[in-house]
C-alpha atoms as a PDB file:
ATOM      1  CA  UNK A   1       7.340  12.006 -20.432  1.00  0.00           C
ATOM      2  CA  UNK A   2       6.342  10.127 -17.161  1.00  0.00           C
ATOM      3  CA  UNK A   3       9.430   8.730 -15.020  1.00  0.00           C
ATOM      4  CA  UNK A   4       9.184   5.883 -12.309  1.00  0.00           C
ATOM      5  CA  UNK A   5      11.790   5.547  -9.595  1.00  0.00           C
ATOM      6  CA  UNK A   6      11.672   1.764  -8.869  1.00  0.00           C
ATOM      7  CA  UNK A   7      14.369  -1.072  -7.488  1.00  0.00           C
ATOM      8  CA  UNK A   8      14.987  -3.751  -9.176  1.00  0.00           C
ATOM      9  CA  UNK A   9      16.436  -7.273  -7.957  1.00  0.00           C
ATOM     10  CA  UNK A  10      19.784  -7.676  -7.248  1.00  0.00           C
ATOM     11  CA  UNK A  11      19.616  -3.571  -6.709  1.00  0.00           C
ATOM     12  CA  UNK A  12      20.258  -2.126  -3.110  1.00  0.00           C
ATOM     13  CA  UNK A  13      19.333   1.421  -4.533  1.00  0.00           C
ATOM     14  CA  UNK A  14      16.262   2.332  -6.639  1.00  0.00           C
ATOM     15  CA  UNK A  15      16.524   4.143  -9.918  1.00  0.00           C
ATOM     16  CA  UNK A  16      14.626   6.271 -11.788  1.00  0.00           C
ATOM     17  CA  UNK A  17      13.631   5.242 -15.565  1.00  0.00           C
ATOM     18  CA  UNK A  18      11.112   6.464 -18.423  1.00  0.00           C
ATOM     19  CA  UNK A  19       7.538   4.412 -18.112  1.00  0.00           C
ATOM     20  CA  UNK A  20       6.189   2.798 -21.293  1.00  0.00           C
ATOM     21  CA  UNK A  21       2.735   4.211 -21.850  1.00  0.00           C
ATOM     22  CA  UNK A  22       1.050   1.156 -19.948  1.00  0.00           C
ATOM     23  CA  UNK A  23       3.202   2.362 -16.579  1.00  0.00           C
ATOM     24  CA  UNK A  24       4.067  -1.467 -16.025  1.00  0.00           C
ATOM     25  CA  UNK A  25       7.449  -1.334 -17.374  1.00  0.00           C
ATOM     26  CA  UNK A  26      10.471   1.261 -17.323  1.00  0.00           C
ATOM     27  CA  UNK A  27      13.233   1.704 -20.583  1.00  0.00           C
ATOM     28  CA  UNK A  28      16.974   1.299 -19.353  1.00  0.00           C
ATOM     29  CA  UNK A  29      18.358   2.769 -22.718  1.00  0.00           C
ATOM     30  CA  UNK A  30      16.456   0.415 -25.071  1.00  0.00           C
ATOM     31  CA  UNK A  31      15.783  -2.095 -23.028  1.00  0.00           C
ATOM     32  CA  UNK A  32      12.290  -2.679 -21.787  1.00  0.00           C
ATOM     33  CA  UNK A  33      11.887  -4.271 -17.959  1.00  0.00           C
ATOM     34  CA  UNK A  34       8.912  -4.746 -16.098  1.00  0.00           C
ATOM     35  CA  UNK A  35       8.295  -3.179 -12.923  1.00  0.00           C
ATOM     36  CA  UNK A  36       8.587  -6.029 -10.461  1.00  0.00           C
ATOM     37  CA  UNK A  37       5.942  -7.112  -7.705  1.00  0.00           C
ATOM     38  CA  UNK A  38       6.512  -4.578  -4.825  1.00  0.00           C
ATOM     39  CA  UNK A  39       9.443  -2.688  -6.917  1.00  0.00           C
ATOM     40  CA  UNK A  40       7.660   1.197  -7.201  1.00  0.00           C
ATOM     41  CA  UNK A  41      10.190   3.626  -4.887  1.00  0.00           C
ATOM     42  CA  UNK A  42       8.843   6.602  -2.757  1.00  0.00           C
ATOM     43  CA  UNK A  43       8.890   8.456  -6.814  1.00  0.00           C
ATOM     44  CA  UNK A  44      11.314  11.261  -5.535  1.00  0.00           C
ATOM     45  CA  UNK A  45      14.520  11.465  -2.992  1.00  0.00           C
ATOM     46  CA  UNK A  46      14.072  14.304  -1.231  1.00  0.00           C
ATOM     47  CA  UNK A  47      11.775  15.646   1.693  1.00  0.00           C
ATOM     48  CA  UNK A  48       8.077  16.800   1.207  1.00  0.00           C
ATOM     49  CA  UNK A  49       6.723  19.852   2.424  1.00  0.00           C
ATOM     50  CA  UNK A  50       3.257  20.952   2.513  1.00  0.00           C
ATOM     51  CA  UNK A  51       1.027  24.312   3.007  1.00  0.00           C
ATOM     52  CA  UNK A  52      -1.575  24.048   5.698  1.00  0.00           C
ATOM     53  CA  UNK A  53      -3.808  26.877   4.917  1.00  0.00           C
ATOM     54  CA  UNK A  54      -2.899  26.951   0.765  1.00  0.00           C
ATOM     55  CA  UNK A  55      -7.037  26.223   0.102  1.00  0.00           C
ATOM     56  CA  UNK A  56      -9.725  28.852   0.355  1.00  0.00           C
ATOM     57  CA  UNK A  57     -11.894  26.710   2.210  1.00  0.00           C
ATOM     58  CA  UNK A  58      -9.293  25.717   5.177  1.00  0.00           C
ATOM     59  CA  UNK A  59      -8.109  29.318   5.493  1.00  0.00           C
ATOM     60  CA  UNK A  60     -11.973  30.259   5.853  1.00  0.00           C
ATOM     61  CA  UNK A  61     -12.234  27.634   8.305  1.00  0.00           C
ATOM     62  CA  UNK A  62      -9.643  28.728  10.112  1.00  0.00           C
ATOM     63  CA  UNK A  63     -10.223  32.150   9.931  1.00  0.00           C
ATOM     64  CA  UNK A  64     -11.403  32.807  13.445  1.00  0.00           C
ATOM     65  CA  UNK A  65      -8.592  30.702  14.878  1.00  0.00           C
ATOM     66  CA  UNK A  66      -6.183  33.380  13.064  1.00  0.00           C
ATOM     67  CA  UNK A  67      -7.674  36.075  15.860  1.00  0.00           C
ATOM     68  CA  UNK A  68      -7.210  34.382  18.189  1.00  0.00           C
ATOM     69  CA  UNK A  69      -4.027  34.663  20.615  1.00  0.00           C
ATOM     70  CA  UNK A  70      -0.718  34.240  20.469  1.00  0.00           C
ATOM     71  CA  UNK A  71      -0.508  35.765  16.961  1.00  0.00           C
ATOM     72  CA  UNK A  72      -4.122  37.781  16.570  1.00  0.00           C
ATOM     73  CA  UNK A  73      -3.282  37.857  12.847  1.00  0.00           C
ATOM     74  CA  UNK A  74      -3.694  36.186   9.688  1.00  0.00           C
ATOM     75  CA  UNK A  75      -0.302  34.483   8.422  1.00  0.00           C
ATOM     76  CA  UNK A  76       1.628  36.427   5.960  1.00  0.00           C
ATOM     77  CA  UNK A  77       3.865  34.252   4.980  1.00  0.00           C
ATOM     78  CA  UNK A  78       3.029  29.863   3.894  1.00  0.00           C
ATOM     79  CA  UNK A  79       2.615  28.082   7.131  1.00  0.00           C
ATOM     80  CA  UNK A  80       4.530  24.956   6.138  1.00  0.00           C
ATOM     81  CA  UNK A  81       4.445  21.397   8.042  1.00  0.00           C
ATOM     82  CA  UNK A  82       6.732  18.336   6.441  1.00  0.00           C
ATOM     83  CA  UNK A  83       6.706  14.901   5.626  1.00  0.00           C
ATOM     84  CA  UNK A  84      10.662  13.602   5.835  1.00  0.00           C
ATOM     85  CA  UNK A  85      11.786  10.676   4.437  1.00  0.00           C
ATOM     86  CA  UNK A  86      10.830   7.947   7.083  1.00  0.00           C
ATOM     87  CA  UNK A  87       6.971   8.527   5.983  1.00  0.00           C
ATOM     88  CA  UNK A  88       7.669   8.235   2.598  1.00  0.00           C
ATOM     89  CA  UNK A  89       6.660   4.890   0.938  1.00  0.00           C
ATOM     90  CA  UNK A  90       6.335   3.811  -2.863  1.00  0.00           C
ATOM     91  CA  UNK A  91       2.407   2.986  -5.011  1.00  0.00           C
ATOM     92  CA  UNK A  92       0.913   0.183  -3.812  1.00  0.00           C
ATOM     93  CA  UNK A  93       2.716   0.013  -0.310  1.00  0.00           C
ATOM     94  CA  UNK A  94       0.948  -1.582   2.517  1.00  0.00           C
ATOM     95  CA  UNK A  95       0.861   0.869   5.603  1.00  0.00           C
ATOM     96  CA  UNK A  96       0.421   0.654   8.937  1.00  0.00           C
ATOM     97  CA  UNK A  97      -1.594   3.109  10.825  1.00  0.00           C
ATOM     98  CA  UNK A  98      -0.137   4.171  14.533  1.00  0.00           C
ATOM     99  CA  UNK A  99      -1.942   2.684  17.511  1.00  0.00           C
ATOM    100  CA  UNK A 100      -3.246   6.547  18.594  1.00  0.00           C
ATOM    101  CA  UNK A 101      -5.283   6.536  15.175  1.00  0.00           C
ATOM    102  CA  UNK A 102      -8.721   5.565  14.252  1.00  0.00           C
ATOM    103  CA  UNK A 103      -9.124   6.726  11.106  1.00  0.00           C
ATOM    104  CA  UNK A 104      -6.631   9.199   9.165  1.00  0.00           C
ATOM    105  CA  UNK A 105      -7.198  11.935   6.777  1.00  0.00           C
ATOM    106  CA  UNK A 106      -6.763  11.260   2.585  1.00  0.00           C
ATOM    107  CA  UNK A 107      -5.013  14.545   1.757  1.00  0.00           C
ATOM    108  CA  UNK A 108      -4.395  14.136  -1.449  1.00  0.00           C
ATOM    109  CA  UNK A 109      -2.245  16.665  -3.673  1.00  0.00           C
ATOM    110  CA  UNK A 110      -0.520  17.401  -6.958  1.00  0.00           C
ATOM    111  CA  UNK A 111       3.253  17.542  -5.649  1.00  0.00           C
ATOM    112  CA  UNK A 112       6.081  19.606  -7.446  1.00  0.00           C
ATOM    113  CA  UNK A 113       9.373  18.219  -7.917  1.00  0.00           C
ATOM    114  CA  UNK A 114      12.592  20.603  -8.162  1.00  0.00           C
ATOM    115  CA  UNK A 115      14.900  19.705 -10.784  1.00  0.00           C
ATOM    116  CA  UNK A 116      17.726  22.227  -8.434  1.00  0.00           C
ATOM    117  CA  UNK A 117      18.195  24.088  -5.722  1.00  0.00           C
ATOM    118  CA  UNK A 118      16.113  26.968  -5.612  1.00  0.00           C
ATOM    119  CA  UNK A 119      15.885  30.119  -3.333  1.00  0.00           C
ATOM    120  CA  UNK A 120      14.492  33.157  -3.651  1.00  0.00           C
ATOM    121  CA  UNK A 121      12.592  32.739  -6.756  1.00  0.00           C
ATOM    122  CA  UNK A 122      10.097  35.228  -8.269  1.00  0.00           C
ATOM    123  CA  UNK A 123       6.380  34.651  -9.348  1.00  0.00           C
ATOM    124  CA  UNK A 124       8.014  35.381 -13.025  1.00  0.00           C
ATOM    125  CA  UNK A 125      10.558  31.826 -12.894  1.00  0.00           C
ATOM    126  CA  UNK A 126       9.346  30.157  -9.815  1.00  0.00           C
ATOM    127  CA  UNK A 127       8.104  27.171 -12.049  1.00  0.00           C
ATOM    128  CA  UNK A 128      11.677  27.204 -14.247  1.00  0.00           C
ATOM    129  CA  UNK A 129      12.855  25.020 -11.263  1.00  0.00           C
ATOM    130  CA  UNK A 130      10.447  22.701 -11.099  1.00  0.00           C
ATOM    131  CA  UNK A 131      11.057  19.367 -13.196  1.00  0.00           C
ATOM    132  CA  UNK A 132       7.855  17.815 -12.823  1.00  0.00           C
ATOM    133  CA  UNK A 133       4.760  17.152 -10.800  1.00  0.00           C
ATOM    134  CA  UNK A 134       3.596  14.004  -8.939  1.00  0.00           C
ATOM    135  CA  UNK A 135       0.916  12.394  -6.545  1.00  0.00           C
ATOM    136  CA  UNK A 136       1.597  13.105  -2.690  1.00  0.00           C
ATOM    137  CA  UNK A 137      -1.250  11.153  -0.619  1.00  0.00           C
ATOM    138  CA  UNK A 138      -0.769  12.890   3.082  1.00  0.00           C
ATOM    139  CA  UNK A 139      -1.910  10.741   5.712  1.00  0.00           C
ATOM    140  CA  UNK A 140      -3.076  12.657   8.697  1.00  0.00           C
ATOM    141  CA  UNK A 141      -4.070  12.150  11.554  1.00  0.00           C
ATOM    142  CA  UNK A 142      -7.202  14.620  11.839  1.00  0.00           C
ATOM    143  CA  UNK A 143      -5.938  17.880  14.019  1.00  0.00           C
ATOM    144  CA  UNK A 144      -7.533  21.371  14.367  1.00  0.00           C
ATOM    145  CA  UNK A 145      -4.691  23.317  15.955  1.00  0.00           C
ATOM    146  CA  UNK A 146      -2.956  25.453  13.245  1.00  0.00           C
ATOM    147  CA  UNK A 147      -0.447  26.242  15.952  1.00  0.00           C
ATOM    148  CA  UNK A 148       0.936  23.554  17.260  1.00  0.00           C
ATOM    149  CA  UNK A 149       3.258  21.632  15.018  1.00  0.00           C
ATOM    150  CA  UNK A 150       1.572  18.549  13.951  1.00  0.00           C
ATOM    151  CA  UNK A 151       4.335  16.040  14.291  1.00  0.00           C
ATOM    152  CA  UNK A 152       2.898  13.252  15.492  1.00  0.00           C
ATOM    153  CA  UNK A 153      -0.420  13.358  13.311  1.00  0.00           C
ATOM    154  CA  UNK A 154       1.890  13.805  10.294  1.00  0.00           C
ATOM    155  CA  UNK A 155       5.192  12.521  10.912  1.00  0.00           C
ATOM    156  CA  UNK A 156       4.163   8.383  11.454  1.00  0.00           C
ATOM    157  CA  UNK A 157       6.309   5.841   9.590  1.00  0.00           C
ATOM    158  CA  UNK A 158       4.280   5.554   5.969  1.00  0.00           C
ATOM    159  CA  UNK A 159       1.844   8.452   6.302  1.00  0.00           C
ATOM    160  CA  UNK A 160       3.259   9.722   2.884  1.00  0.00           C
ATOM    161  CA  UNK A 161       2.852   7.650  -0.230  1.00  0.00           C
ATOM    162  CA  UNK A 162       4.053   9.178  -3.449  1.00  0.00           C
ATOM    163  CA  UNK A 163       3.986   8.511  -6.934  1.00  0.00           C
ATOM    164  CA  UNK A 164       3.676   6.609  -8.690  1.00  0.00           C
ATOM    165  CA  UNK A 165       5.428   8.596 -12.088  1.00  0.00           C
ATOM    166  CA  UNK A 166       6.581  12.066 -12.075  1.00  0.00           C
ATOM    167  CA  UNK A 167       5.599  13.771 -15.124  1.00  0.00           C
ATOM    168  CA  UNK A 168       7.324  16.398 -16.741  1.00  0.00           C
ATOM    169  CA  UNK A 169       5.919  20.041 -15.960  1.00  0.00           C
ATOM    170  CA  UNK A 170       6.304  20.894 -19.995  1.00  0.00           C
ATOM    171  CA  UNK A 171       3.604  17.715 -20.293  1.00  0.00           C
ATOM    172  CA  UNK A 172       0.945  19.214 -18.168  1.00  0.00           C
ATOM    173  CA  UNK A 173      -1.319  21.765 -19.131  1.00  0.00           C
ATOM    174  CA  UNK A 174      -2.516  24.087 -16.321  1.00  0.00           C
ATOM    175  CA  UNK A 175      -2.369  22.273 -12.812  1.00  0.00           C
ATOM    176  CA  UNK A 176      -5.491  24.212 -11.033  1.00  0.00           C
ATOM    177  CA  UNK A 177      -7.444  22.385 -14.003  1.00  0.00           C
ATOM    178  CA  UNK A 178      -5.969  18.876 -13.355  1.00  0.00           C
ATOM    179  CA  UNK A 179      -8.972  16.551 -11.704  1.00  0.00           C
ATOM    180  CA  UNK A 180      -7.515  14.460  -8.226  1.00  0.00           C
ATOM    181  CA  UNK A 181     -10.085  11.408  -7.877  1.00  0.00           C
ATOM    182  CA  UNK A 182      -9.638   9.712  -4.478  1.00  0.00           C
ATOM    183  CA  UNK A 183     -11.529   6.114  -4.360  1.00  0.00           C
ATOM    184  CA  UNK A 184     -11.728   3.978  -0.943  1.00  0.00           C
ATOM    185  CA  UNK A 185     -12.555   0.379  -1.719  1.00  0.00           C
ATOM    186  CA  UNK A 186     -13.424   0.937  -5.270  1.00  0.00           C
ATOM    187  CA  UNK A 187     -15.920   3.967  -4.171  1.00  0.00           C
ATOM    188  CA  UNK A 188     -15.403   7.367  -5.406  1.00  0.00           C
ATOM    189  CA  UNK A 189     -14.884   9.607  -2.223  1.00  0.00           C
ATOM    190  CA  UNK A 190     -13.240  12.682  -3.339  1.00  0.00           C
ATOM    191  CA  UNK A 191     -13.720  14.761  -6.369  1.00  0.00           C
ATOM    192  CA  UNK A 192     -11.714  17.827  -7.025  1.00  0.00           C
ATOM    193  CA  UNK A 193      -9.197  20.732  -8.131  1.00  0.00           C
ATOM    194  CA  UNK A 194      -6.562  22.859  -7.242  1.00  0.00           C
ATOM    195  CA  UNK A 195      -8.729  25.689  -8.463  1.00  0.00           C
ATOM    196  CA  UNK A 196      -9.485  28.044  -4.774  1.00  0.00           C
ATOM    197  CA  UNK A 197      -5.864  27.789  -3.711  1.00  0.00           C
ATOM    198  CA  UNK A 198      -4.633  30.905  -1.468  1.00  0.00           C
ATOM    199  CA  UNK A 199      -1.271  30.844  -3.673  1.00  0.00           C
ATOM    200  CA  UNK A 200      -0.893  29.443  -7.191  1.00  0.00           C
ATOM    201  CA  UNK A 201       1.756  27.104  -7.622  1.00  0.00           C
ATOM    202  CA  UNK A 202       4.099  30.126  -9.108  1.00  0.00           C
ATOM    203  CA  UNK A 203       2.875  32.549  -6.399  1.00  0.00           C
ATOM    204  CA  UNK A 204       3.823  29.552  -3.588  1.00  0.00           C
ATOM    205  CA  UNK A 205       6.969  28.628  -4.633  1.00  0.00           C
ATOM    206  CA  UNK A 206       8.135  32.263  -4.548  1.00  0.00           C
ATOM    207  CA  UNK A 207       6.511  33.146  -0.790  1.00  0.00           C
ATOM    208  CA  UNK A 208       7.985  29.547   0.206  1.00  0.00           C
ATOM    209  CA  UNK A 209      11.589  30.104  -1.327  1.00  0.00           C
ATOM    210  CA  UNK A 210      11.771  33.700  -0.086  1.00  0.00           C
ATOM    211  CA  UNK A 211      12.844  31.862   3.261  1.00  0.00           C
ATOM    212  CA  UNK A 212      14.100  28.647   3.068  1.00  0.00           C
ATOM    213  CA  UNK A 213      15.612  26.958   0.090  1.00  0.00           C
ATOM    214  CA  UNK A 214      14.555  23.765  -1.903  1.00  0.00           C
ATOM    215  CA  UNK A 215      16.707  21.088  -2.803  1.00  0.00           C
ATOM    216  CA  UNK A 216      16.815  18.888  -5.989  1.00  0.00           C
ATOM    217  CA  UNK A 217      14.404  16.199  -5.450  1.00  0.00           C
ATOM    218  CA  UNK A 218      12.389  18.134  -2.772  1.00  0.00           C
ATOM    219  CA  UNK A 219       8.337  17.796  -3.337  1.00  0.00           C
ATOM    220  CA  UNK A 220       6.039  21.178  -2.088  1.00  0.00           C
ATOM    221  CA  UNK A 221       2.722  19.973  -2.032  1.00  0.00           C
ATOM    222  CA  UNK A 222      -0.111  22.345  -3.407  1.00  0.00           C
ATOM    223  CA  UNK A 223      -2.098  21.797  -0.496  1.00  0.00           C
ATOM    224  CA  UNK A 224      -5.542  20.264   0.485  1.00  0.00           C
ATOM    225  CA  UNK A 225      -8.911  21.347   2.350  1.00  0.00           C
ATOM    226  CA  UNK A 226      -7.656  19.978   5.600  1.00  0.00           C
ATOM    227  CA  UNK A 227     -10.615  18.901   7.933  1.00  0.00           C
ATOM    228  CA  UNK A 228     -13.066  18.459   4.416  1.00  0.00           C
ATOM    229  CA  UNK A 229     -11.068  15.305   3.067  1.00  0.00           C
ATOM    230  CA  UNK A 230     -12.520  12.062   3.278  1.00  0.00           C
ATOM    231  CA  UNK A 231     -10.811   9.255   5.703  1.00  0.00           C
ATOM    232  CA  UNK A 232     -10.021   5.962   5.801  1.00  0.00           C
ATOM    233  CA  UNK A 233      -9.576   3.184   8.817  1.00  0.00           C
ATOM    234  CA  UNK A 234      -7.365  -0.007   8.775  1.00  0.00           C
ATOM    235  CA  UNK A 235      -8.134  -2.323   6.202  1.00  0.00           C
ATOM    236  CA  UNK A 236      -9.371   0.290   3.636  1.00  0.00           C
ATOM    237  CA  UNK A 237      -7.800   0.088   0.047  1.00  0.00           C
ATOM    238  CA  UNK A 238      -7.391   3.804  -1.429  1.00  0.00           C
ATOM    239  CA  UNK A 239      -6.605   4.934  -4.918  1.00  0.00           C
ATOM    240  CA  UNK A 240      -5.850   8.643  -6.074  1.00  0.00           C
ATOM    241  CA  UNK A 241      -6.042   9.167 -10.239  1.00  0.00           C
ATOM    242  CA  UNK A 242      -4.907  11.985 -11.391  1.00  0.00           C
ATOM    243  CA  UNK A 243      -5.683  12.449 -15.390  1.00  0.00           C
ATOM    244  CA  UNK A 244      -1.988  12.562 -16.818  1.00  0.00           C
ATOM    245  CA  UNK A 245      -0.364  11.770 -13.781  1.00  0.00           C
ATOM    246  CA  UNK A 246      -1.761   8.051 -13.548  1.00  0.00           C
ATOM    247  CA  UNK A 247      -3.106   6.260 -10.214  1.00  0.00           C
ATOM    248  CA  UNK A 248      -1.027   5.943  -6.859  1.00  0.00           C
ATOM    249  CA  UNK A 249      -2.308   2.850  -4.538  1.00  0.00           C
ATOM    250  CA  UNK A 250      -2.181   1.795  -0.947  1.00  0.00           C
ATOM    251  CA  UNK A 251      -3.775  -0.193   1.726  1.00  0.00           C
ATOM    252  CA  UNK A 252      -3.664   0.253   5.571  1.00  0.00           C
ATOM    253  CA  UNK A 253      -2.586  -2.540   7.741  1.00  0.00           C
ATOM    254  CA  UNK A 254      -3.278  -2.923  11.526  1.00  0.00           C
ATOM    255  CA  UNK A 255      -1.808  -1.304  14.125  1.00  0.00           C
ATOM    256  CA  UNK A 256       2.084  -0.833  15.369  1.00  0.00           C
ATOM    257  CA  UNK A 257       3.025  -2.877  17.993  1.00  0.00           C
END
């Protein structure tokens, strides 16, 4: 089952509903309601986090950084950044890039959503916590430090549209195999799968959770080849389809004043 989290009128708060199969309307016990004009919610409450060197590819990139001082060492455990809540914006929201930034990076990423606290999960039940699993588009501004916390190029008001469903885990057949399609202006850009990741979405969960807990209605990102994404500049329309998951929109406005 696929659940939207939208606001209705006359609503300060958003709620979440099941989708009809068309994912234009939600069912409030029986009764059907479209999805009004502008009405999709950031799909989850909580805050996002993401892996920054969960892909093959990025950690080979990287790899020489790793060497290098002050830690002359591969990682051992996830190197995490976030996206909290003021960067988090509903499907189809209109976005407005930062003054500093050209163009930004379309990281885009199955997301999974905890249906409870979790700490210190094993490989083994890791994924017993998770509820279901949703589109996270991370807007970026392109950075090649992997030590310096990227606040600014990830933090920016917007830079985290998500949704526009979250589908339930028990739906979804393996998520290395599920196909993320990112489109700018109607043009395919990006074709792939979570299929080289560093740390299956089990195996994450449990290195991630060995440290710091999750909350209920927390997203952890699977991750994305950062630096070998495609961008986008002000004005640009994107779309990300994921097969089961649906499509999650946006466009980027002009700059902040």
């Amino acid at each position: 089952m696929r659940y939207a989290r939208i606001t209705l009128p006359g609503r300060n708060t958003p709620i979440t509903a099941p989708v009809t199969p068309d994912g234009l309307s939600v069912d409030l016990g029986g009764d059907i309601v479209p999805v009004p004009e502008g009405g999709f919610a950031p799909a989850i409450p909580g805050w996002v986090y993401g892996p920054l060197l969960n892909e093959r590819s990025t950690w080979e990139r990287f790899s020489d950084q790793m060497q290098d001082k002050p830690y002359v060492a591969p990682p051992t455990a996830p190197v995490l950044y976030f996206k909290p809540q003021n960067t988090h914006v509903g499907h189809q929201a209109r976005i407005t890039l930062p003054a500093y930034a050209e163009r930004v990076e379309l990281g885009a990423s199955l997301g999974l959503v905890f249906r409870r606290q979790t700490a210190h999960a094993t490989p083994e039940n890791a994924l017993d916590n998770v509820a279901g699993v949703t589109i996270v588009l991370d807007l970026s501004v392109p950075n090649d430090s992997i030590y310096r916390p990227p606040v600014q190029e990830k933090c920016w008001d917007g830079s985290c549209p998500i949704g526009p469903f979250v589908t339930d885990l028990v739906d979804l057949p393996d998520l290395t195999q599920l196909t993320l399609k990112t489109y700018v202006n109607g043009s395919l850009v990006d074709e792939r799968r979570h299929a080289g990741l560093v740390r299956d979405p089990a195996h994450l969960v449990a290195d991630v959770t060995a440290f710091m807990a999750l909350s209920e209605g927390d997203v952890l990102m699977l991750g994305y080849p950062v630096g070998a994404v495609p961008t986008a500049k002000r004005g640009d329309h994107i779309r990300v389809e994921v097969e089961r998951l649906g499509a999650l929109e946006c466009t980027l406005a002009g700059e902040q004043a």
